[in-house]
Protein backbone atom coordinates (compact mmCIF):
# COMPACT_ATOMS: atom_id res chain seq x y z
CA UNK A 1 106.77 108.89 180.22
CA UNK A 2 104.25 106.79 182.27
CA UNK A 3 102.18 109.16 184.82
CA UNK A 4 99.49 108.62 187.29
CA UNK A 5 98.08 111.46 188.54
CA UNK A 6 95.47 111.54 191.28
CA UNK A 7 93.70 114.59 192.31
CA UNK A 8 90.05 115.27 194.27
CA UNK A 9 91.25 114.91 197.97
CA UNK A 10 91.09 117.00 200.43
CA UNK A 11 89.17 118.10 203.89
CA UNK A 12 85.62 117.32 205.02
CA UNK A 13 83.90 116.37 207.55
CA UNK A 14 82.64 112.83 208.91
CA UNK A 15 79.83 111.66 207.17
CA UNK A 16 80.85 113.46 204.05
CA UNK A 17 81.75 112.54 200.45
CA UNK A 18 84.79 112.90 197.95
CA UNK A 19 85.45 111.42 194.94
CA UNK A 20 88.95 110.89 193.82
CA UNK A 21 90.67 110.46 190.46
CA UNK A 22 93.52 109.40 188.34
CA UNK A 23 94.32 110.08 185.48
CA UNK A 24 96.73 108.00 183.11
CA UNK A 25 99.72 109.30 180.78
CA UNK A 26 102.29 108.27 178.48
CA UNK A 27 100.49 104.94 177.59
CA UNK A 28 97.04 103.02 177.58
CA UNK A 29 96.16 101.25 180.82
CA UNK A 30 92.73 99.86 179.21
CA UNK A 31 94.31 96.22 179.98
CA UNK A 32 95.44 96.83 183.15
CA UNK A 33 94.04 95.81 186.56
CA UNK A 34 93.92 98.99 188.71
CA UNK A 35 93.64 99.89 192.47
CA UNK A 36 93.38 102.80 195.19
CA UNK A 37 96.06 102.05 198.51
CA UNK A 38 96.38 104.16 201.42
CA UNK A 39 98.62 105.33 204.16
CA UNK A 40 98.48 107.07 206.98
CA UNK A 41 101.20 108.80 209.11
CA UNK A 42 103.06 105.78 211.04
CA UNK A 43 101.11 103.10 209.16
CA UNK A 44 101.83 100.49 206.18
CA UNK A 45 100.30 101.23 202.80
CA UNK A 46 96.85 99.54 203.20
CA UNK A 47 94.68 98.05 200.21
CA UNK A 48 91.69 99.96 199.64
CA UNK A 49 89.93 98.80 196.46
CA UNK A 50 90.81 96.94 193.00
CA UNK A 51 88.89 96.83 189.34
CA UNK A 52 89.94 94.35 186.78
CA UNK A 53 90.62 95.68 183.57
CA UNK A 54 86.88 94.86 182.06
CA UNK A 55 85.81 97.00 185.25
CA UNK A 56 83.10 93.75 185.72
CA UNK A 57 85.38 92.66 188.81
CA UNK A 58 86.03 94.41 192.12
CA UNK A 59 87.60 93.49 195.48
CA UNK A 60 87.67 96.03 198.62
CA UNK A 61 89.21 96.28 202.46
CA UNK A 62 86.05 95.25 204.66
CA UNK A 63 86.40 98.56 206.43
CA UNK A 64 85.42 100.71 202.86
CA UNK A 65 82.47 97.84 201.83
CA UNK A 66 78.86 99.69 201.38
CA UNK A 67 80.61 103.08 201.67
CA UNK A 68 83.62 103.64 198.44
CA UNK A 69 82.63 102.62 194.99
CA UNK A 70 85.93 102.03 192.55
CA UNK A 71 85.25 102.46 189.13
CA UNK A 72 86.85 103.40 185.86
CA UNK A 73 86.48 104.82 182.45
CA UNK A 74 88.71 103.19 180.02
CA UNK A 75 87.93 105.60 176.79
CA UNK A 76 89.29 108.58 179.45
CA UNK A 77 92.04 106.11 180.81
CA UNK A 78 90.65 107.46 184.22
CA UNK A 79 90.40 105.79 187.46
CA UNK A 80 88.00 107.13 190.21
CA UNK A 81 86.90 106.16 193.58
CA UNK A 82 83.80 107.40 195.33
CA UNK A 83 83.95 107.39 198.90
CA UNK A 84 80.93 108.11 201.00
CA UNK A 85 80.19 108.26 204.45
CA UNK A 86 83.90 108.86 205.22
CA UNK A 87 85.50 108.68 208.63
CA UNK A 88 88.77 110.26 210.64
CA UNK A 89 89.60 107.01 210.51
CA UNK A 90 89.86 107.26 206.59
CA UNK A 91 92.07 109.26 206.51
CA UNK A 92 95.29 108.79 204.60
CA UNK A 93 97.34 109.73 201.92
CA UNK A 94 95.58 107.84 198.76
CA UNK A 95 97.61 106.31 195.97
CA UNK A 96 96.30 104.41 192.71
CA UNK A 97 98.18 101.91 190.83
CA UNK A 98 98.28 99.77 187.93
CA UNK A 99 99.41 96.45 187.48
CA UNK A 100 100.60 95.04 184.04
CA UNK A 101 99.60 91.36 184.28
CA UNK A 102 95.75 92.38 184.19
CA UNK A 103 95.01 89.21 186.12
CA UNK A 104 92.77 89.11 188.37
CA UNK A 105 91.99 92.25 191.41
CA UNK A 106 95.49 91.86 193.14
CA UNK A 107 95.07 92.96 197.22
CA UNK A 108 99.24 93.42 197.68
CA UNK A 109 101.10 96.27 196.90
CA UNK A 110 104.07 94.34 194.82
CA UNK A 111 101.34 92.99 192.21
CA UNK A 112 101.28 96.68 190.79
CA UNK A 113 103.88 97.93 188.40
CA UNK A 114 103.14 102.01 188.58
CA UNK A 115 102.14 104.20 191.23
CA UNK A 116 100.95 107.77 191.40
CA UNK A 117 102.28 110.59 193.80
CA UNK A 118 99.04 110.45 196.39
CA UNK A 119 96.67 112.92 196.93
CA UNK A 120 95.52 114.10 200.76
CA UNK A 121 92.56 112.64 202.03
CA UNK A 122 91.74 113.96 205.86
CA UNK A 123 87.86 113.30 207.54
CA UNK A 124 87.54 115.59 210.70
CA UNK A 125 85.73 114.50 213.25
């Protein structure tokens, strides 16, 4: 069975850090692109960050650039994103994903083929 399994959110405070993770089951995503989405309550799902599957390509939302940092370790089939200097208004439920294809750093939700189960991310002010 194919699992993606984020964990490393929680509280903190504006200005602070948090790095989040997923971890991969049930199969190898080394040729997959990959990519952190969020949503918050009443919102759509919102793109966050990509990585191609070399990890030499990334894309992110303008409102994350200079402060998260996606990355990945293929040998641990693990997925992270380092997010500094948050914000309230980062807050969200976060999701990664993976998408088959590999091509490219896809920005849309329907370019990814498996999704995680989220992990809390809320910035207090």
């Amino acid at each position: 069975q194919v699992q993606l399994v984020e964990s490393g959110g929680g509280l903190v405070q504006a200005g602070g850090s948090l790095r989040l993770s997923c971890a991969a089951s049930g199969r190898t995503f080394s040729g997959y692109s990959k990519a952190w989405f969020r949503q918050a309550p009443g919102k759509d799902r919102e793109f966050v960050a990509a990585i191609s599957y070399t990890g030499s390509t990334t894309n992110y939302v303008d409102s994350v650039k200079g402060r998260f940092t996606i990355s990945r370790d293929n040998a641990k089939n693990t997925l992270y994103l380092q997010m500094n200097s948050l914000k309230p208004e980062d807050t969200a439920v976060y999701y990664c994903a993976a998408d088959a294809t590999g091509q490219g750093v896809p920005r849309t939700p329907d370019e990814y083929d498996y999704w995680g189960q989220g992990t809390q991310v809320t910035v207090s002010s």
